[in-house]
C-alpha atoms as a PDB file:
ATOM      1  CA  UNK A   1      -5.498 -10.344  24.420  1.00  0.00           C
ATOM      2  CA  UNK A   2      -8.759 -11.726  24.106  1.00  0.00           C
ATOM      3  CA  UNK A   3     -11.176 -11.354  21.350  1.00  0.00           C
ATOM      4  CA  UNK A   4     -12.759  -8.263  22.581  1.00  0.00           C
ATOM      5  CA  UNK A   5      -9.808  -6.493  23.432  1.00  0.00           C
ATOM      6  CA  UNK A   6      -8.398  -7.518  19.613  1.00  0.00           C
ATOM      7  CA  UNK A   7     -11.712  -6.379  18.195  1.00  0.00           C
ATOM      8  CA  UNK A   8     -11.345  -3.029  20.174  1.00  0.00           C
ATOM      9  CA  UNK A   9      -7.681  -2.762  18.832  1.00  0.00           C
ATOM     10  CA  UNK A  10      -8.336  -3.574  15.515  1.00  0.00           C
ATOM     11  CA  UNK A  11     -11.750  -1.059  15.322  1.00  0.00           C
ATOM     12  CA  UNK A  12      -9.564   2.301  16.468  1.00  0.00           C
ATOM     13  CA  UNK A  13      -6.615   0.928  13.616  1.00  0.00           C
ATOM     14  CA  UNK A  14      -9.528   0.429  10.580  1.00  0.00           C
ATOM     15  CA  UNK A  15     -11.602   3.707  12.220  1.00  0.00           C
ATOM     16  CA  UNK A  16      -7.752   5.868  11.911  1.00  0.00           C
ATOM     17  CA  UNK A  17      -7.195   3.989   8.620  1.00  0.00           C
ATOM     18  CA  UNK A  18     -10.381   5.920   6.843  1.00  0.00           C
ATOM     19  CA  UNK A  19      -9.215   8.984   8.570  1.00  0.00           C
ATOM     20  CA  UNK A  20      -5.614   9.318   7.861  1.00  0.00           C
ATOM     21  CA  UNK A  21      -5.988   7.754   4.505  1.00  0.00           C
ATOM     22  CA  UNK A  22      -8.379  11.178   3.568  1.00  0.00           C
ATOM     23  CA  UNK A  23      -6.469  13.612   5.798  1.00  0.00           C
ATOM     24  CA  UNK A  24      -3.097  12.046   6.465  1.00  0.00           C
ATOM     25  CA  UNK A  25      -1.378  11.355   9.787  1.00  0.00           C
ATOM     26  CA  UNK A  26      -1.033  14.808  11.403  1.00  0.00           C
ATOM     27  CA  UNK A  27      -4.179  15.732  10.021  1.00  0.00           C
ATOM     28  CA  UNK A  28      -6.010  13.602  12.045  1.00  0.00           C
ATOM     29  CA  UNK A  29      -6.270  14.291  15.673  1.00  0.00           C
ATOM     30  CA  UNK A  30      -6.611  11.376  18.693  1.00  0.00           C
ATOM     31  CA  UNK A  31     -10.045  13.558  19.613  1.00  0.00           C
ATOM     32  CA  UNK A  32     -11.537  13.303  15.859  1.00  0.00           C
ATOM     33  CA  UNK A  33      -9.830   9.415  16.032  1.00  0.00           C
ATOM     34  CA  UNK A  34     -11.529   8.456  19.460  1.00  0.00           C
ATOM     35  CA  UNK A  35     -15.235  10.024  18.466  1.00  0.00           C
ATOM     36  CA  UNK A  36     -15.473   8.760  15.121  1.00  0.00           C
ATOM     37  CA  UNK A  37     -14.181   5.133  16.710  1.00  0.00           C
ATOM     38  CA  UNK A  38     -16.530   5.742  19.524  1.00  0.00           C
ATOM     39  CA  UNK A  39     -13.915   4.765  21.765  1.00  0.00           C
ATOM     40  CA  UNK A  40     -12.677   6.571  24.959  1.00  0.00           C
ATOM     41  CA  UNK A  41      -9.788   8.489  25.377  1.00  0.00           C
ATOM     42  CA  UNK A  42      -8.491   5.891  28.184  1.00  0.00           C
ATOM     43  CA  UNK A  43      -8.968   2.984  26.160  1.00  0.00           C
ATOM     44  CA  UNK A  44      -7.070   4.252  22.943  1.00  0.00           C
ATOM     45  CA  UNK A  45      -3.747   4.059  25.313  1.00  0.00           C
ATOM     46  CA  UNK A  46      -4.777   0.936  26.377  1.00  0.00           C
ATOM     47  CA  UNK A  47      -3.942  -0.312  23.021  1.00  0.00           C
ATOM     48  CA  UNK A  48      -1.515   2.353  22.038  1.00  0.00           C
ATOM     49  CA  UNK A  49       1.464   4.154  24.180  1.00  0.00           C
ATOM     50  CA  UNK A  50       1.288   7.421  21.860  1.00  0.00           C
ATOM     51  CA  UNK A  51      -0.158   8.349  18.501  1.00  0.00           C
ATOM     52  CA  UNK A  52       2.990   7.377  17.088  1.00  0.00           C
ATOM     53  CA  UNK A  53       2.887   3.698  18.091  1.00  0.00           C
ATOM     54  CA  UNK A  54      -0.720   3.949  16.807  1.00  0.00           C
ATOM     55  CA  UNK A  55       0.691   4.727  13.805  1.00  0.00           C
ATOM     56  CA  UNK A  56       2.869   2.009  13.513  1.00  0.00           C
ATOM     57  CA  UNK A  57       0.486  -0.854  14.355  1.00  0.00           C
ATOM     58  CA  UNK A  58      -1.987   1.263  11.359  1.00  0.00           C
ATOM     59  CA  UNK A  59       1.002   0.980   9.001  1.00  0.00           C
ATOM     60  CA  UNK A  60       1.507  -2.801  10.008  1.00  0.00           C
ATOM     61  CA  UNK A  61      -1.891  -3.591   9.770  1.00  0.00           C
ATOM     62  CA  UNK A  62      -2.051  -2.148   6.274  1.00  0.00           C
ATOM     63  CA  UNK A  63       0.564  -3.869   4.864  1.00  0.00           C
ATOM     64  CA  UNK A  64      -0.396  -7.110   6.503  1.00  0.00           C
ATOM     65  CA  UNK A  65      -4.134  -6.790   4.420  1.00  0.00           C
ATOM     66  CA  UNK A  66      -2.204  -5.167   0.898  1.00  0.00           C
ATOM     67  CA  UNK A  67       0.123  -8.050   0.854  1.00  0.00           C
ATOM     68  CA  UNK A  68      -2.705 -10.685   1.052  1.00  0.00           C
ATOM     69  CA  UNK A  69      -5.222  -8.542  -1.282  1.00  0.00           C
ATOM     70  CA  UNK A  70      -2.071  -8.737  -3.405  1.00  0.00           C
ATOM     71  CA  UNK A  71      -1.355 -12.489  -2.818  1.00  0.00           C
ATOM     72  CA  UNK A  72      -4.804 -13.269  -3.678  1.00  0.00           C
ATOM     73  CA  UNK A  73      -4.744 -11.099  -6.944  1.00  0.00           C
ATOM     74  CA  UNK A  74      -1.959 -13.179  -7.863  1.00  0.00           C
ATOM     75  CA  UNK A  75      -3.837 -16.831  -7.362  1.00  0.00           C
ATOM     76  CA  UNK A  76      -6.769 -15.469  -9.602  1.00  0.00           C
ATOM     77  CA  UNK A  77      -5.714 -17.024 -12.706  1.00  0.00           C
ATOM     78  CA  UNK A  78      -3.242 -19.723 -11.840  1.00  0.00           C
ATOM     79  CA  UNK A  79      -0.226 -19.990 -14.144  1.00  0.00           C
ATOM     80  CA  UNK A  80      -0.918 -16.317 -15.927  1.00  0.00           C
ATOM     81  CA  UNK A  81       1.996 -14.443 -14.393  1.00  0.00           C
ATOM     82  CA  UNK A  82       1.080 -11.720 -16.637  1.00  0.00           C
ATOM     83  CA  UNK A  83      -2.330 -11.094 -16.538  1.00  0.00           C
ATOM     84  CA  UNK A  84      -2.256 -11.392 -12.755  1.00  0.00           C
ATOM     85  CA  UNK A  85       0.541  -8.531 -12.841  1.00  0.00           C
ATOM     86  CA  UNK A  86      -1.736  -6.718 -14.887  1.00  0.00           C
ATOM     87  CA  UNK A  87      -4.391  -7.151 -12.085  1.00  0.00           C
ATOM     88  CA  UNK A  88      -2.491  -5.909  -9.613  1.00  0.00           C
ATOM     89  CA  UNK A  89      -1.495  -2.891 -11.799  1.00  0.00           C
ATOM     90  CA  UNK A  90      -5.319  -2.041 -12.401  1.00  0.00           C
ATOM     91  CA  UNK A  91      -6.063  -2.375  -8.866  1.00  0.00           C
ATOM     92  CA  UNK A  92      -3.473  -0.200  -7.976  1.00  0.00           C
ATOM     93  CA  UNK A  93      -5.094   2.472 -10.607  1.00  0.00           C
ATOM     94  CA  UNK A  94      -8.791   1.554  -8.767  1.00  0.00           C
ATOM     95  CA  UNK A  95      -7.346   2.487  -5.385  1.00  0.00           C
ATOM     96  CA  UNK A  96      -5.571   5.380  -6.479  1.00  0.00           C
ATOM     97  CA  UNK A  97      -7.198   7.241  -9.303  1.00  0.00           C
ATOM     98  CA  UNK A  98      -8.021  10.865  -8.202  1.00  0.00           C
ATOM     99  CA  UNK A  99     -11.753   9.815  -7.882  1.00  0.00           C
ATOM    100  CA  UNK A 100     -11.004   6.595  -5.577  1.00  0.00           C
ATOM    101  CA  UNK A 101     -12.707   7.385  -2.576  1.00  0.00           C
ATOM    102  CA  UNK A 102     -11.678   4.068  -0.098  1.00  0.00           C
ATOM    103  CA  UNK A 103      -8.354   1.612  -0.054  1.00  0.00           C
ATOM    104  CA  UNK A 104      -5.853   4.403  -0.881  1.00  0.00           C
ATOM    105  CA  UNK A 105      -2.018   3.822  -0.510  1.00  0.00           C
ATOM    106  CA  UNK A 106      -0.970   4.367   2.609  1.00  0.00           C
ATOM    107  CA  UNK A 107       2.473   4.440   1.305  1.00  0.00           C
ATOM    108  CA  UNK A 108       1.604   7.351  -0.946  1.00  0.00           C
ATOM    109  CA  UNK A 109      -0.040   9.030   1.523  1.00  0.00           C
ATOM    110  CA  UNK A 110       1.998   8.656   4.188  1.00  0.00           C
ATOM    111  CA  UNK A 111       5.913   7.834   3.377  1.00  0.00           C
ATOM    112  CA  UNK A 112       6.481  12.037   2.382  1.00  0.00           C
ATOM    113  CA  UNK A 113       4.538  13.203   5.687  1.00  0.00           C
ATOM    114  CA  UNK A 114       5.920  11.097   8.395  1.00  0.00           C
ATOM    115  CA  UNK A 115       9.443   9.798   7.291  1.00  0.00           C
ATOM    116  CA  UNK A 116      11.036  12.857   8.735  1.00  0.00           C
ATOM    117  CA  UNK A 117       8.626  12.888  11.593  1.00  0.00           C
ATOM    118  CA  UNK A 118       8.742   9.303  13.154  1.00  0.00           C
ATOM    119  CA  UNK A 119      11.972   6.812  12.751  1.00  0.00           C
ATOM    120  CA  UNK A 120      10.127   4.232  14.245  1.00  0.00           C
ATOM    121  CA  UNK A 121       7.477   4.775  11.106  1.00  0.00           C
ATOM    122  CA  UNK A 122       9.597   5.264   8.577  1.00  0.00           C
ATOM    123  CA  UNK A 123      10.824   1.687   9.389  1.00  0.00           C
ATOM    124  CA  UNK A 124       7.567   0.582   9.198  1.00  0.00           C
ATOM    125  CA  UNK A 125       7.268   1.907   5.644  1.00  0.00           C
ATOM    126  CA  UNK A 126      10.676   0.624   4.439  1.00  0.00           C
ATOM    127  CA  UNK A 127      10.125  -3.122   5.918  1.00  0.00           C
ATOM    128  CA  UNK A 128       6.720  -3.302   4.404  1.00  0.00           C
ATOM    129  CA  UNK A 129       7.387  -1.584   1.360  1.00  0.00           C
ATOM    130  CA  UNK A 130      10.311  -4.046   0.815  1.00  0.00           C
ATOM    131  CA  UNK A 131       8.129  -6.512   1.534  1.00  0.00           C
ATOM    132  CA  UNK A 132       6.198  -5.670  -1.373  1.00  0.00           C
ATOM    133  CA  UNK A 133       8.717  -5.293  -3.667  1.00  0.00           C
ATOM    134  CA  UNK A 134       9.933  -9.250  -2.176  1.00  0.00           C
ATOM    135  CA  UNK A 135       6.510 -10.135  -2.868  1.00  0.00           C
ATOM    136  CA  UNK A 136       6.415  -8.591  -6.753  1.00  0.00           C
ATOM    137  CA  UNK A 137       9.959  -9.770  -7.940  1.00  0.00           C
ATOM    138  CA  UNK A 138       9.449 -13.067  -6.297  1.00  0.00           C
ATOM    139  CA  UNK A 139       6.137 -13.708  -8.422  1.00  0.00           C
ATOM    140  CA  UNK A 140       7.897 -11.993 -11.689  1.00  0.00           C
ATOM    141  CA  UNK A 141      10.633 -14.682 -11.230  1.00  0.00           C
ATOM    142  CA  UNK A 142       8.188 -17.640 -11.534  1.00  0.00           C
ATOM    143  CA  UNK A 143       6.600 -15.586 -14.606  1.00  0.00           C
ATOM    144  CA  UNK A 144      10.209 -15.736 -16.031  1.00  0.00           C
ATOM    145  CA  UNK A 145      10.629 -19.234 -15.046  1.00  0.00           C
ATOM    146  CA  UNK A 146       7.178 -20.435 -16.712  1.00  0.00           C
ATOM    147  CA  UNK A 147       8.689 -18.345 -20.125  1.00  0.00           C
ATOM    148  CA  UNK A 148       5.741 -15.916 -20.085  1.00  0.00           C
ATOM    149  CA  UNK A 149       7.030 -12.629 -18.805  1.00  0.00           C
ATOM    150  CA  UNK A 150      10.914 -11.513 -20.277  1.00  0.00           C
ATOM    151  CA  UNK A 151      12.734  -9.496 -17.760  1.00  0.00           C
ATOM    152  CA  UNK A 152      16.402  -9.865 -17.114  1.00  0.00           C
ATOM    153  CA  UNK A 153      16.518  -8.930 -13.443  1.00  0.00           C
ATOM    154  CA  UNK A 154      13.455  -9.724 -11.863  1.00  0.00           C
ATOM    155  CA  UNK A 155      14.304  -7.950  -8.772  1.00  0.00           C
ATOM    156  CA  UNK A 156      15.821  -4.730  -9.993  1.00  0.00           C
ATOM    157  CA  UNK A 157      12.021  -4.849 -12.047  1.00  0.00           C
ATOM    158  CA  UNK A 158       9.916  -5.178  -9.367  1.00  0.00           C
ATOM    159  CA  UNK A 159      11.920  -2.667  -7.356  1.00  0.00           C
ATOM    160  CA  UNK A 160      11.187  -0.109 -10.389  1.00  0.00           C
ATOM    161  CA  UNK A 161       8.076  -0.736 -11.299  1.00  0.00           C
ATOM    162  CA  UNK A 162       7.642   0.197  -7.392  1.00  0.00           C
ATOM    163  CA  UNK A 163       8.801   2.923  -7.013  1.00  0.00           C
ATOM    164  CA  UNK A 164       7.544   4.054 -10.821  1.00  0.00           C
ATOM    165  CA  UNK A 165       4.019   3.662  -9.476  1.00  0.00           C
ATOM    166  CA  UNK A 166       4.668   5.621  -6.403  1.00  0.00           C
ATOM    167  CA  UNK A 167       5.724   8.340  -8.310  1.00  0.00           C
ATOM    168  CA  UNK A 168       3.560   8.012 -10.447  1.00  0.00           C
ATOM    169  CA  UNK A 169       0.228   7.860  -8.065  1.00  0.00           C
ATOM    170  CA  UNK A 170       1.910  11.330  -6.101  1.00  0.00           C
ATOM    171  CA  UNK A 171       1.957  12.945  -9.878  1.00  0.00           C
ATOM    172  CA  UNK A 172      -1.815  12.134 -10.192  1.00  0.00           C
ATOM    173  CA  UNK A 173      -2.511  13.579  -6.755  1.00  0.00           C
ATOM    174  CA  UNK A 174      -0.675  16.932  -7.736  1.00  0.00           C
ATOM    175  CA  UNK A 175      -2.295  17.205 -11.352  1.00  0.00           C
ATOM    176  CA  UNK A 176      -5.821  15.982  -9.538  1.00  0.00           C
ATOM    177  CA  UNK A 177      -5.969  13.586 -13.023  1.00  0.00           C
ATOM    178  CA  UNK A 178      -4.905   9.946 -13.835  1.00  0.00           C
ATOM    179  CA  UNK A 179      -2.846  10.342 -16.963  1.00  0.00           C
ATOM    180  CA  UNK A 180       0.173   9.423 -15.164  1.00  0.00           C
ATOM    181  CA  UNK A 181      -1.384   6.381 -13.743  1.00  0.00           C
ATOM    182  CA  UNK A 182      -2.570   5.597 -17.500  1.00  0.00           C
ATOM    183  CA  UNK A 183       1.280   5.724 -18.709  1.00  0.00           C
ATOM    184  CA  UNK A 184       2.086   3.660 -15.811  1.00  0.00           C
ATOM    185  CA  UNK A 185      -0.086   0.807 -17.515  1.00  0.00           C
ATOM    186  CA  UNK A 186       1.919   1.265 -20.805  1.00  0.00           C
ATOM    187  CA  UNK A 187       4.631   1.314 -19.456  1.00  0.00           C
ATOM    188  CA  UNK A 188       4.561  -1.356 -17.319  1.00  0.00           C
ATOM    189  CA  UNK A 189       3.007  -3.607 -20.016  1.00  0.00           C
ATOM    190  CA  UNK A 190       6.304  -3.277 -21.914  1.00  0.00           C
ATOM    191  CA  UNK A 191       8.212  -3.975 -19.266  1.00  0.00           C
ATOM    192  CA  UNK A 192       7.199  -6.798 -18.736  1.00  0.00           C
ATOM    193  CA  UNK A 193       6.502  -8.390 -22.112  1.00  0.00           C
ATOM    194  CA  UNK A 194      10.314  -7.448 -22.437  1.00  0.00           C
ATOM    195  CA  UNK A 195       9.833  -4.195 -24.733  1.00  0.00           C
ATOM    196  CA  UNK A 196      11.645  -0.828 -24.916  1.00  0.00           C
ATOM    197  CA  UNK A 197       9.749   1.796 -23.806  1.00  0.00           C
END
C-alpha cells in the first residue's frame, strides 16, 4: 500500500475509534462511520471486507498504540518499577474516569458487546489483552528482580491486577462515579509493595 492508501486506512480506523469508543461497535453505523471520516462508501471496502474486519484492524490498531503509550509510561523514570506502575495505574484512571471524554478502553468497551458477536474479534481482544498482561508481568518481574516491588508470582499479578481494573472501570461505568477506580489505586499499591489488602 502506499502512503496514501495507509493514510486513508488508518483515517476511517482513528475516525471509527472516536465513534465506537462513545457509542460502541453496533452503535455505530458504516453510514455515520463513512460521513464523519468523509470517506466514500466504495472506498471503506477497499480497506475493509465487512464491518467486522473493520473491527478487527480498529481493535489491532488500538492495542498496537496502548502497548507503546504503555511501553513509554514505563521508560519515564528508568529503574522505578514502581512509580512507573503507578503511572500506568493513574493513566488508566485518566482514560477511564466517568468524566474522560477521549482514549477510553476499548477493551472495556468492547470485550462484553462483541465477544458473542464476532469470533474473529473476540480473538483480537484475547491476543491483545494477553499481550498486555505479557507486557505488565514482564516489567513487574524486573521490579522484583531490581528488589523494589515484592510479589511472589509476577505473572499470576499482572494477570489480576488486569482483570481487577477491568472490572473495576465497568463498575464505574454502571455507578457513573470513580470510587471503584479510587480502590483500584489502593489496592493495587498494596499489591505491589507486597501488603495484604
Amino acid at each position: 500500500m502506499n502512503s496514501k492508501t495507509l493514510d486513508t486506512k488508518q483515517h476511517i480506523i482513528s475516525t471509527g475509534y472516536q465513534l465506537v469508543s462513545k457509542k460502541g461497535f453496533t452503535g455505530v453505523g458504516l453510514s455515520e462511520l463513512l460521513k464523519t471520516a468523509e470517506v466514500p462508501k466504495g472506498s471503506f471496502y477497499h480497506y475493509f471486507d465487512s464491518k467486522e474486519q473493520f473491527g478487527e484492524a480498529l481493535l489491532q490498531d488500538y492495542f498496537e498504540q496502548y502497548l507503546q503509550s504503555v511501553a513509554s509510561l514505563f521508560n519515564s523514570a528508568p529503574g522505578n518499577y514502581y512509580q512507573n506502575l503507578m503511572r500506568y495505574w493513574h493513566y488508566w484512571v485518566e482514560h477511564n474516569s466517568v468524566s474522560a471524554q477521549s482514549n477510553k478502553c476499548l477493551v472495556v468497551k468492547l470485550a462484553g458487546e462483541v465477544s458473542d458477536l464476532s469470533e474473529s474479534m473476540r480473538l483480537v481482544l484475547l491476543k491483545g489483552t494477553n499481550r498486555v498482561i505479557t507486557q505488565l508481568s514482564d516489567y513487574i518481574k524486573q521490579g522484583v528482580e531490581a528488589k523494589e516491588l515484592h510479589v511472589s508470582n509476577c505473572s499470576v499479578t499482572a494477570e489480576y491486577l488486569y482483570e481487577f481494573w477491568i472490572g473495576a472501570s465497568l463498575i464505574a461505568k454502571i455507578r457513573q462515579d470513580d470510587a471503584s477506580l479510587n480502590q483500584a489505586l489502593e489496592v493495587t499499591e498494596q499489591i505491589l509493595k507486597g501488603q495484604n489488602y
